[in-house]
Protein backbone atom coordinates (compact mmCIF):
# COMPACT_ATOMS: atom_id res chain seq x y z
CA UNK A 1 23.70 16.29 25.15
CA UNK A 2 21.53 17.95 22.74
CA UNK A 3 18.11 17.11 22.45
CA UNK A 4 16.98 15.86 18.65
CA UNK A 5 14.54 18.54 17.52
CA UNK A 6 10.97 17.55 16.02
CA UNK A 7 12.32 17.14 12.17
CA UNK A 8 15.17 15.37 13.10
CA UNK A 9 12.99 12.60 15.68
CA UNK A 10 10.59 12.68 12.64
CA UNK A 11 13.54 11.64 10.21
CA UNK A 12 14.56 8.92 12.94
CA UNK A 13 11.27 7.03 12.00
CA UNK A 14 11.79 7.23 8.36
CA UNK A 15 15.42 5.82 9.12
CA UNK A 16 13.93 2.79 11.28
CA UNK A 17 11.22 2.38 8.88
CA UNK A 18 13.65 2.37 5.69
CA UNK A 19 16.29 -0.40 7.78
CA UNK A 20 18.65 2.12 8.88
CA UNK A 21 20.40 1.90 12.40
CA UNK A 22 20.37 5.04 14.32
CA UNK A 23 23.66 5.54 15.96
CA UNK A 24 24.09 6.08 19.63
CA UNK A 25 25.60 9.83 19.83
CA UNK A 26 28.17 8.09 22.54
CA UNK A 27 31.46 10.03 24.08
CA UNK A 28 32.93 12.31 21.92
CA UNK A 29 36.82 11.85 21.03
CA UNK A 30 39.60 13.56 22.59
CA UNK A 31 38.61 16.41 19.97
CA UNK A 32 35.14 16.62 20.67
CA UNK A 33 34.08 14.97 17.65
CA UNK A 34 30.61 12.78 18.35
CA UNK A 35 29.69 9.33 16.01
CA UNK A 36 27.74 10.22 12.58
CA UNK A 37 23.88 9.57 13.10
CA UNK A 38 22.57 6.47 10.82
CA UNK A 39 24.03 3.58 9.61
CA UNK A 40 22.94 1.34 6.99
CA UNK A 41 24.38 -2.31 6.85
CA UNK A 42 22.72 -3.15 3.16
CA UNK A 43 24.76 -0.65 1.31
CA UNK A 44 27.78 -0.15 3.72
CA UNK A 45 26.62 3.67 4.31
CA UNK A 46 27.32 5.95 7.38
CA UNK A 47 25.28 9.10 7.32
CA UNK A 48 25.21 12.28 9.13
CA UNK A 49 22.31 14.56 9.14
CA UNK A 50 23.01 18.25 9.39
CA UNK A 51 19.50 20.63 9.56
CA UNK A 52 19.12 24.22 8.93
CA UNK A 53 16.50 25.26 11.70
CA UNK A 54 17.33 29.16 11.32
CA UNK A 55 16.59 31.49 8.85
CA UNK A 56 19.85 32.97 8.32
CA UNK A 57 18.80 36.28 6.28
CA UNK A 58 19.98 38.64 8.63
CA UNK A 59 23.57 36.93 9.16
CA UNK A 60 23.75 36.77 5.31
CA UNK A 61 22.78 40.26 4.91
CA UNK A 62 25.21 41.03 7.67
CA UNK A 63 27.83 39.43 5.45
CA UNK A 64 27.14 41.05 2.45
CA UNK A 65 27.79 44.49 4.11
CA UNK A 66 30.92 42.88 5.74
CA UNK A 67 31.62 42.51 1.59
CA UNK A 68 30.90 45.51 0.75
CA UNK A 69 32.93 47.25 3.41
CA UNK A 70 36.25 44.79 3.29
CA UNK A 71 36.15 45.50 -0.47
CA UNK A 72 35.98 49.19 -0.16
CA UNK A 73 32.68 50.33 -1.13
CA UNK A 74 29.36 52.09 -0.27
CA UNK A 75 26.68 50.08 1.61
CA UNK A 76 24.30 52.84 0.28
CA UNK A 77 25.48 52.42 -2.98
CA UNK A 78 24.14 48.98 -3.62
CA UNK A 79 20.69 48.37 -5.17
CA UNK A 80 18.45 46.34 -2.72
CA UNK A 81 15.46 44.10 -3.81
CA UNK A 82 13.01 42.57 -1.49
CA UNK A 83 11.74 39.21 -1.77
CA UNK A 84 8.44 37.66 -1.66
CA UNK A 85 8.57 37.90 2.15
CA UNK A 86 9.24 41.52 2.14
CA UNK A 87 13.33 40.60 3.29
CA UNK A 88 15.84 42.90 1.83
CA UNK A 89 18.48 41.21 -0.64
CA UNK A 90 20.73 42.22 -2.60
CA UNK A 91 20.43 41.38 -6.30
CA UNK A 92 24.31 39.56 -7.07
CA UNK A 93 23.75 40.34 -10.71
CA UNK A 94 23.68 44.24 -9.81
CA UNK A 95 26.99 44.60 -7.61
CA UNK A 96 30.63 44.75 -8.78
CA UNK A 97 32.24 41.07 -9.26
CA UNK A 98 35.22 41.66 -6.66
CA UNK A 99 31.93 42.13 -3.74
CA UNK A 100 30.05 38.96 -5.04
CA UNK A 101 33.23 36.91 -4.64
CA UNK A 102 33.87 37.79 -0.86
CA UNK A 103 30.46 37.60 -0.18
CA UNK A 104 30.16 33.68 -1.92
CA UNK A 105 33.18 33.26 -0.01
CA UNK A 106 31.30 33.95 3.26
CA UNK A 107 28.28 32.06 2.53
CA UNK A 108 30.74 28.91 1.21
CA UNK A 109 32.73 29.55 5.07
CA UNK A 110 28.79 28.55 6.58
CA UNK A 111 28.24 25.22 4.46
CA UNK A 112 31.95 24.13 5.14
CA UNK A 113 31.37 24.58 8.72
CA UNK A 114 28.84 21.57 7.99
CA UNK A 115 30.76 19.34 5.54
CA UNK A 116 34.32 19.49 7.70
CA UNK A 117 31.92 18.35 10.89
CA UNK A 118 30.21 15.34 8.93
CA UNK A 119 33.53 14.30 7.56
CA UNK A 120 35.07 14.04 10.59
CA UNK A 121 32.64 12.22 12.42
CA UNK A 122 32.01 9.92 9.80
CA UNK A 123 35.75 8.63 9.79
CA UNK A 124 35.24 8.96 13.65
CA UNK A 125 32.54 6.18 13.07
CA UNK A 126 34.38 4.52 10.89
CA UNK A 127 37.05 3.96 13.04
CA UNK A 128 34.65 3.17 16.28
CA UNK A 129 32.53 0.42 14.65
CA UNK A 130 35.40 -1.13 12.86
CA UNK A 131 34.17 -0.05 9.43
CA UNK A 132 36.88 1.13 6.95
CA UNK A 133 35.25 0.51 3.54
CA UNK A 134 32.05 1.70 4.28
CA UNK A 135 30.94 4.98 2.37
CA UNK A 136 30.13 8.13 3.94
CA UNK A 137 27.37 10.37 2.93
CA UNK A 138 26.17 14.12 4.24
CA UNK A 139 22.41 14.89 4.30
CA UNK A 140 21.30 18.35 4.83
CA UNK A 141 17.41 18.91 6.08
CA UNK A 142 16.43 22.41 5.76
CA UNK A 143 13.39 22.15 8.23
CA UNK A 144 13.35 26.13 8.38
CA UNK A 145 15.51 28.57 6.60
CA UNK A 146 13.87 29.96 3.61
CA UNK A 147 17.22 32.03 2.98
CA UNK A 148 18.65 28.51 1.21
CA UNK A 149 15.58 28.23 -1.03
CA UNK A 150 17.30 27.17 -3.73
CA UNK A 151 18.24 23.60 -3.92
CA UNK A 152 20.29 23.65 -6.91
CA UNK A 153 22.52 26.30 -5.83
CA UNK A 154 22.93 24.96 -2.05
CA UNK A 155 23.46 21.39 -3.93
CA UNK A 156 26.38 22.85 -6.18
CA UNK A 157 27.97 24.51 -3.12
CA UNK A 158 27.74 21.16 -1.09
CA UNK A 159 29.44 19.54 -4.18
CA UNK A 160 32.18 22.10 -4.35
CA UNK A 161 33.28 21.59 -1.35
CA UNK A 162 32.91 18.28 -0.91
CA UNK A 163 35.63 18.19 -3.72
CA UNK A 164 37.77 20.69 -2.33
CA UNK A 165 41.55 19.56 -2.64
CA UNK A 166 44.61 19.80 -0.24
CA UNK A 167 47.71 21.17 -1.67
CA UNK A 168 48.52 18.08 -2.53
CA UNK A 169 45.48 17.32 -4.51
CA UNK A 170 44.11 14.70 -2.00
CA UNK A 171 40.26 15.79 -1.25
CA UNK A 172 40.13 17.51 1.84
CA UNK A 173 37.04 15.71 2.87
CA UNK A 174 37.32 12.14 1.36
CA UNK A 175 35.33 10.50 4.00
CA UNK A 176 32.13 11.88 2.09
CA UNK A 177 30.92 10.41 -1.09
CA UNK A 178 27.80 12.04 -1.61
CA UNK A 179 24.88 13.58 0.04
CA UNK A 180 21.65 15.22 -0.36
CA UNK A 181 20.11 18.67 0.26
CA UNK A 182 16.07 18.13 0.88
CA UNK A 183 12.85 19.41 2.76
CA UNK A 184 10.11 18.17 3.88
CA UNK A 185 7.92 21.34 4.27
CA UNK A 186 10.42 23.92 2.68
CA UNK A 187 9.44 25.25 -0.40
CA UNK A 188 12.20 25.59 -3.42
CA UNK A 189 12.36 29.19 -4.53
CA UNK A 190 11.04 28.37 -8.65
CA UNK A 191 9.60 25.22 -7.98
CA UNK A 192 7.29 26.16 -4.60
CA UNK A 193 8.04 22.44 -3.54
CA UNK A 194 9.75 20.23 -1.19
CA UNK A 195 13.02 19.15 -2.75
CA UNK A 196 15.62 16.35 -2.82
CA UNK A 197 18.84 17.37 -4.37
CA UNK A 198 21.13 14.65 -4.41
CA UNK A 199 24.82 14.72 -5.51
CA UNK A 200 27.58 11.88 -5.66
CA UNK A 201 31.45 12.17 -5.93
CA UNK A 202 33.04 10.20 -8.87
CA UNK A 203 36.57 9.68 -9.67
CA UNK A 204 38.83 7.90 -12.29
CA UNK A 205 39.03 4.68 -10.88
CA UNK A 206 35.30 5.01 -9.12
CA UNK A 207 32.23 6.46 -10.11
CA UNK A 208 30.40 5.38 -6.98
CA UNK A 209 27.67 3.53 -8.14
CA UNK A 210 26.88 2.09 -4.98
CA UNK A 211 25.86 5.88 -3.70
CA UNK A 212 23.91 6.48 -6.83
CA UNK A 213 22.02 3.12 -6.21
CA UNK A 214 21.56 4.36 -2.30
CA UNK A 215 20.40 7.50 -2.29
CA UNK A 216 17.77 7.05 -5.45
CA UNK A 217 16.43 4.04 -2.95
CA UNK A 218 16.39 6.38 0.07
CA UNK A 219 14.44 8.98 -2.19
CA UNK A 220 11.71 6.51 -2.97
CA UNK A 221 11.50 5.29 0.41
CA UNK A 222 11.28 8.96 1.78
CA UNK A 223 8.59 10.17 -0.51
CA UNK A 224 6.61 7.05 0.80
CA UNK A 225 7.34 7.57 4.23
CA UNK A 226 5.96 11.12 3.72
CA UNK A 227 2.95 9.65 2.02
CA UNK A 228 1.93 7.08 4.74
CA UNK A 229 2.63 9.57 7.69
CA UNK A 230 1.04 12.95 6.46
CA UNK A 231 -1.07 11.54 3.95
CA UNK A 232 0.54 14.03 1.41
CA UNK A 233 1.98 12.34 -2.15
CA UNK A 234 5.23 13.77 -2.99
CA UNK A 235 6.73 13.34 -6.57
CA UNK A 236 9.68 13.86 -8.49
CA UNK A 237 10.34 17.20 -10.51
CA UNK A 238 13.40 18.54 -11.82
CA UNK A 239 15.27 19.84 -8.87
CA UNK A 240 15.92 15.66 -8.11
């Protein structure tokens, strides 16, 4: 059993203090999939909290020569910027279009890993505490990867997949309805902030205002619990 790590047992006060229930990790299925982390009985909400501990630079980079070289090219050939922390990049406006798509094809492979492990144990938790209707939602903490420094771009991806279809047009992972992409300490890339990037699934016949209503209450409630435990205010800018 893996130990929680500091951001996560700080996020497990915020839950308690907000009227969550934190989930007991208990046996994992047949599978290996484990229960989803928080439930919350006044809006019918199992959540699972996925955190970026890592900076992942150097696996990125990695991939973006695995690009370069599936697609045929030069390494050498491509321009390479550094970044305010002196880390190579390369610049995806200055490489050919065919490179960028593998590569965004790579970095979508490492968020999916994420959302097809949430869904699943959210309809695993579903299933164990007798809870068809309730709604599932993804949050992603980045506690310590500066590579996903910006919010609206790791948001979009989340959202992407999250509506990704089957060949039959069913959503591939329809046990999510929404979920959020934040930090605590992390800044955003324009904003040099913490961030909250929320994002909610609607359909035809359901726009999921229950989410909506959720997730703008957990926001409030988190930028208090911030406030009353560090003593730092936190407000709302654009990225929400």
């Amino acid at each position: 059993m893996n130990k929680p790590n500091p951001f996560e047992l700080y996020f497990q006060g915020f839950i308690s203090d907000f009227g969550g229930t934190v989930l007991p990790e208990g046996d994992s299925t047949q599978d290996g999939v484990r229960t989803a982390d928080y439930y919350f009985n006044k809006y019918a909400v199992i959540a699972e909290l996925k955190t970026l501990m890592e900076d992942s630079s150097e696996k990125m980079s990695a991939a973006m020569l695995q690009a370069i070289v599936e697609w045929g090219g030069n390494p050498l050939s491509i321009p390479v910027k550094r970044d305010e922390y002196n880390r190579p990049y390369a610049d995806l406006d200055s490489i050919p279009e065919a490179i960028s798509k593998k590569w965004m094809g790579k970095l979508f492979q490492e968020i999916e890993r994420n959302v097809k492990s949430a869904n699943k144990q959210i309809a695993h938790t579903k299933k164990r505490l007798n809870l068809p209707d309730a709604r599932g939602v993804i949050l992603v903490a980045n506690a310590s990867n500066p590579y996903h420094n910006n919010p609206k771009a790791y948001r979009e991806a989340l959202g992407a997949l999250v509506c990704k279809r089957t060949n039959t047009g069913e959503r591939r992972y329809a046990q999510i309805d929404g979920g959020v992409y934040f930090s605590n300490r992390l800044l955003s890339q324009t904003e040099k902030m913490p961030f909250w990037a929320p994002f909610h699934i609607e359909e035809p016949d359901n726009t999921n205002t229950e989410i909506q209503a959720f997730m703008l209450e957990l926001r409030t409630q988190w930028y208090v619990y911030i406030e009353k435990t560090t003593g730092v205010t936190v407000r709302q800018h654009d990225t929400d």
